[in-house]
N, C-alpha and C. Protein backbone atom coordinates (compact mmCIF):
# COMPACT_ATOMS: atom_id res chain seq x y z
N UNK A 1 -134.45 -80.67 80.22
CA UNK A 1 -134.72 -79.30 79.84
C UNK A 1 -134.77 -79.22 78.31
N UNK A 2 -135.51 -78.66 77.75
CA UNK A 2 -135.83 -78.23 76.27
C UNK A 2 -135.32 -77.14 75.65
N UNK A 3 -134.78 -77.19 74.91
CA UNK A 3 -134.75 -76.70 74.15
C UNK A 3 -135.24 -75.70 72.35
N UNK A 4 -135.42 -74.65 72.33
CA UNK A 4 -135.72 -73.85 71.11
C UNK A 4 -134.65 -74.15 69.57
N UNK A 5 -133.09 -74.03 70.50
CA UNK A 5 -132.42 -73.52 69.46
C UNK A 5 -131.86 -75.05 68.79
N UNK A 6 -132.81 -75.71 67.65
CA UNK A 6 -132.50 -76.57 66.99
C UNK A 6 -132.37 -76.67 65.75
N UNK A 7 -131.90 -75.55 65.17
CA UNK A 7 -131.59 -75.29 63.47
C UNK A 7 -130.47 -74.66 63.10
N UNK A 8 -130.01 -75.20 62.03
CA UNK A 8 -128.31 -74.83 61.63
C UNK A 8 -128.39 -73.52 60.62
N UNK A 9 -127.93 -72.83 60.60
CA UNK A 9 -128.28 -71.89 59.27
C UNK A 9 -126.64 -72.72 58.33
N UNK A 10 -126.64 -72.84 57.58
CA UNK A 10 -125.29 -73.28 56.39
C UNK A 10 -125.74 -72.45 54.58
N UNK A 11 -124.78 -72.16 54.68
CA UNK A 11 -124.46 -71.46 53.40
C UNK A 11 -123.25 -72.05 52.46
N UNK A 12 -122.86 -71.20 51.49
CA UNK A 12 -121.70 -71.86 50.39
C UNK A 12 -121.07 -70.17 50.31
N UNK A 13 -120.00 -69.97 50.45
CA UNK A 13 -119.20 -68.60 50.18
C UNK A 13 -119.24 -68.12 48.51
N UNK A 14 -119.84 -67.23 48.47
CA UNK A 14 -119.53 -66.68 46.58
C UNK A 14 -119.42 -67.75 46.03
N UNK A 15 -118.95 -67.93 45.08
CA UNK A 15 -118.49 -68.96 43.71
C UNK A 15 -118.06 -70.01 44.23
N UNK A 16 -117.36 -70.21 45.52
CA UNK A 16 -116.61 -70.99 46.13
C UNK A 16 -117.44 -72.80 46.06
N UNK A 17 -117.38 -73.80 46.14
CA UNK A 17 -118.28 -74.92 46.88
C UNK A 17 -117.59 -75.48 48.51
N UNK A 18 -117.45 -74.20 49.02
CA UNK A 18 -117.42 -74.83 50.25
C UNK A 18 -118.72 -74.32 51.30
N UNK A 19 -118.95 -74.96 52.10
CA UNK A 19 -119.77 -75.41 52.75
C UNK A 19 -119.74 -75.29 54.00
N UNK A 20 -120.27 -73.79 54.91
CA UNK A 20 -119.89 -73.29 55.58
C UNK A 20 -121.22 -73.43 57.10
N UNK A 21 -120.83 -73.63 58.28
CA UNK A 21 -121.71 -73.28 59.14
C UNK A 21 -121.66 -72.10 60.05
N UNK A 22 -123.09 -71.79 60.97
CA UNK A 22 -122.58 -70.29 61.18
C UNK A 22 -122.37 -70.74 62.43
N UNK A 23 -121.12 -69.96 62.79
CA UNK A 23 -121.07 -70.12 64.38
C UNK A 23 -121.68 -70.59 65.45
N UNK A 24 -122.98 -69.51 65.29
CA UNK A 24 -124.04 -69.50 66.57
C UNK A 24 -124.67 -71.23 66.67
N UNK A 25 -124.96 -72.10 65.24
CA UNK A 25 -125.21 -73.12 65.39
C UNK A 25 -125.13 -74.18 66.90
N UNK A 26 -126.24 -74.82 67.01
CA UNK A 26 -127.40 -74.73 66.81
C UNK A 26 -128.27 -73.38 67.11
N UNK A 27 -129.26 -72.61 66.37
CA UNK A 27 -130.10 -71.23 66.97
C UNK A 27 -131.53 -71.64 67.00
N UNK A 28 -131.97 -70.57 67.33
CA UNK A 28 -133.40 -70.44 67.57
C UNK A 28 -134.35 -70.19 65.86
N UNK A 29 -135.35 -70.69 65.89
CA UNK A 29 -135.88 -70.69 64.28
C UNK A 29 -135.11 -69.22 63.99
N UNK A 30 -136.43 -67.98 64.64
CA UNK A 30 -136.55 -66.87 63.96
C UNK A 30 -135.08 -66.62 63.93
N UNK A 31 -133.90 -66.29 64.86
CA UNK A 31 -132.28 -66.53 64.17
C UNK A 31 -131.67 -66.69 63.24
N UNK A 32 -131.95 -68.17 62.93
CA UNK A 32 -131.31 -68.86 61.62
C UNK A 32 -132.10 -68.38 60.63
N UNK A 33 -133.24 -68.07 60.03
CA UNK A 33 -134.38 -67.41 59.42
C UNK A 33 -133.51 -66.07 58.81
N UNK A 34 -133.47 -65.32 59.90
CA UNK A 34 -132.88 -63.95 59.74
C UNK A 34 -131.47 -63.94 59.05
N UNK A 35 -130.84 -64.72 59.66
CA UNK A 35 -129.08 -64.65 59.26
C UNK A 35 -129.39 -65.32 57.91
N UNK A 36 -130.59 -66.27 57.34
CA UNK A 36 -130.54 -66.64 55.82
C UNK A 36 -131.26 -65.65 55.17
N UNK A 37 -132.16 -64.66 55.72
CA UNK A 37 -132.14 -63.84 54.76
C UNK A 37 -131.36 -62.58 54.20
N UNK A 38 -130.48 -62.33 55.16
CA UNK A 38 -129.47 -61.68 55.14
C UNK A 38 -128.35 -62.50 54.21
N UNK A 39 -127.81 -63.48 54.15
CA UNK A 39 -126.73 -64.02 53.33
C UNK A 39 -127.24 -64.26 52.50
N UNK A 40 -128.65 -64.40 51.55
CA UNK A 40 -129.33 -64.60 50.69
C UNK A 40 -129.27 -62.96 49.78
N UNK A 41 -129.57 -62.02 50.68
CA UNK A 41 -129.44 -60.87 49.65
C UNK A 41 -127.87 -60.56 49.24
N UNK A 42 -126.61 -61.18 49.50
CA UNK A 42 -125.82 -61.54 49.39
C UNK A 42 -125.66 -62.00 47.79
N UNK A 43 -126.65 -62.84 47.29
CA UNK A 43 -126.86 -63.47 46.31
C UNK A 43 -126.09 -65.22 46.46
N UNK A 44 -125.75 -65.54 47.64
CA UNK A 44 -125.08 -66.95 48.18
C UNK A 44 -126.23 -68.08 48.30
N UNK A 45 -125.98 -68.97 48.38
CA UNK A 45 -126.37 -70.30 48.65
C UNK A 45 -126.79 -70.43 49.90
N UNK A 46 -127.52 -70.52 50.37
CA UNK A 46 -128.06 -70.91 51.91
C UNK A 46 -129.59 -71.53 52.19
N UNK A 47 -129.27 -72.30 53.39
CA UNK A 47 -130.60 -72.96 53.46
C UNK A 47 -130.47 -73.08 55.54
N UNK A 48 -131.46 -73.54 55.81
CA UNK A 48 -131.65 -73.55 57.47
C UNK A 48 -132.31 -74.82 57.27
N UNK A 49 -131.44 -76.02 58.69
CA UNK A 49 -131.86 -77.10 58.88
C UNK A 49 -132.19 -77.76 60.19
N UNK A 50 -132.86 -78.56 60.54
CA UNK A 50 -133.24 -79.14 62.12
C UNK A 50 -131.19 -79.90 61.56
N UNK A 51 -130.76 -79.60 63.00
CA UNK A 51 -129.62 -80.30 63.29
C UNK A 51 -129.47 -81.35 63.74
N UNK A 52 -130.49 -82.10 64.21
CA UNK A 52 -130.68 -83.90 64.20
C UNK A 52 -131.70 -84.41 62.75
N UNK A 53 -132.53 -83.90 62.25
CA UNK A 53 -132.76 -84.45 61.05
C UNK A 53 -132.70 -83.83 59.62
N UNK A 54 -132.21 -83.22 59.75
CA UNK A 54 -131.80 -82.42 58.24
C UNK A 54 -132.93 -81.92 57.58
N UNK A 55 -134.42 -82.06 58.50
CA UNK A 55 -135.28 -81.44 57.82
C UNK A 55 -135.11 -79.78 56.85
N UNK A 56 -134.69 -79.62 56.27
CA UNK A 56 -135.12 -78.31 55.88
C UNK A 56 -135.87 -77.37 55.82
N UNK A 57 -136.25 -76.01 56.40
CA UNK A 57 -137.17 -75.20 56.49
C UNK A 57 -137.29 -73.64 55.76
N UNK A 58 -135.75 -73.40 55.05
CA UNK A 58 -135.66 -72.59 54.29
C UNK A 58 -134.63 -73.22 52.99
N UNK A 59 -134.78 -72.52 51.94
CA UNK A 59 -133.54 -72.57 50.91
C UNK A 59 -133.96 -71.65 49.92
N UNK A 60 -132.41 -71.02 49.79
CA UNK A 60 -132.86 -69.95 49.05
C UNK A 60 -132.96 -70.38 47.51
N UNK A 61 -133.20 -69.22 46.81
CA UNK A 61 -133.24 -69.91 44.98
C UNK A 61 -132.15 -70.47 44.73
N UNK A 62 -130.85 -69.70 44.63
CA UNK A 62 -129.81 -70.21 44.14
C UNK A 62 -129.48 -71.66 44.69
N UNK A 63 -130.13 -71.47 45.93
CA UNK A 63 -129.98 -73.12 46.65
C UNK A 63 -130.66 -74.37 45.50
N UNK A 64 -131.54 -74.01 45.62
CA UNK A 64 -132.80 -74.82 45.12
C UNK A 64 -132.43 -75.10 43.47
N UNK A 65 -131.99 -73.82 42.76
CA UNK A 65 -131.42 -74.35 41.54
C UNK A 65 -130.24 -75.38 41.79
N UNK A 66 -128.96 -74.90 42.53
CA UNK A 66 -128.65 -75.63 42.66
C UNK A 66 -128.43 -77.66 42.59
N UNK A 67 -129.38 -77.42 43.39
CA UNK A 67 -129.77 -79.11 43.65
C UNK A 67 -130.29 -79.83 42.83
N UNK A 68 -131.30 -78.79 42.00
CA UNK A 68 -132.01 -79.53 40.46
C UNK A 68 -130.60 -79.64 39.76
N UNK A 69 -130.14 -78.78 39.67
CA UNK A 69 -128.66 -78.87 38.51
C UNK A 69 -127.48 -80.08 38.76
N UNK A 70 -127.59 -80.44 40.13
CA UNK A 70 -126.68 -81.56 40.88
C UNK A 70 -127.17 -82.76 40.66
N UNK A 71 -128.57 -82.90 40.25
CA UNK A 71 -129.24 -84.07 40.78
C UNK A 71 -129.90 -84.27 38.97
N UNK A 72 -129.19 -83.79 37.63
CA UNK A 72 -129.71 -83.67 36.96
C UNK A 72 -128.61 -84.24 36.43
């Protein structure tokens, strides 16, 4: 049987660097989609991933700066 719900939504709390998953994990795209744009107007860290390959399909800015700034 197949499955839809194969994406993690994960975020980072405020200022914090911890590294949080959401409950519902694994969800359905449009789901994880929604709950990152919602913790995104938040102004937080979040991104949505396939949960067997870490593909990524969203990240928000602060994400994305992020990673340049880590990897710099």
């Amino acid at each position: 049987m197949s499955t839809n719900k194969v994406w993690n939504l994960i975020y980072v709390l405020g200022n914090t660097d911890r590294v949080m998953s959401d409950a519902d994990n694994p969800q359905a795209r449009a789901s994880a989609l929604d709950g990152a744009a919602t913790i995104d107007k938040n102004g937080w860290r979040v991104w949505v991933e396939h949960h067997r390959t870490s593909e990524r399909i969203f990240e928000s800015e602060r994400e994305k700066l992020h990673r340049v700034a880590v990897t710099e």
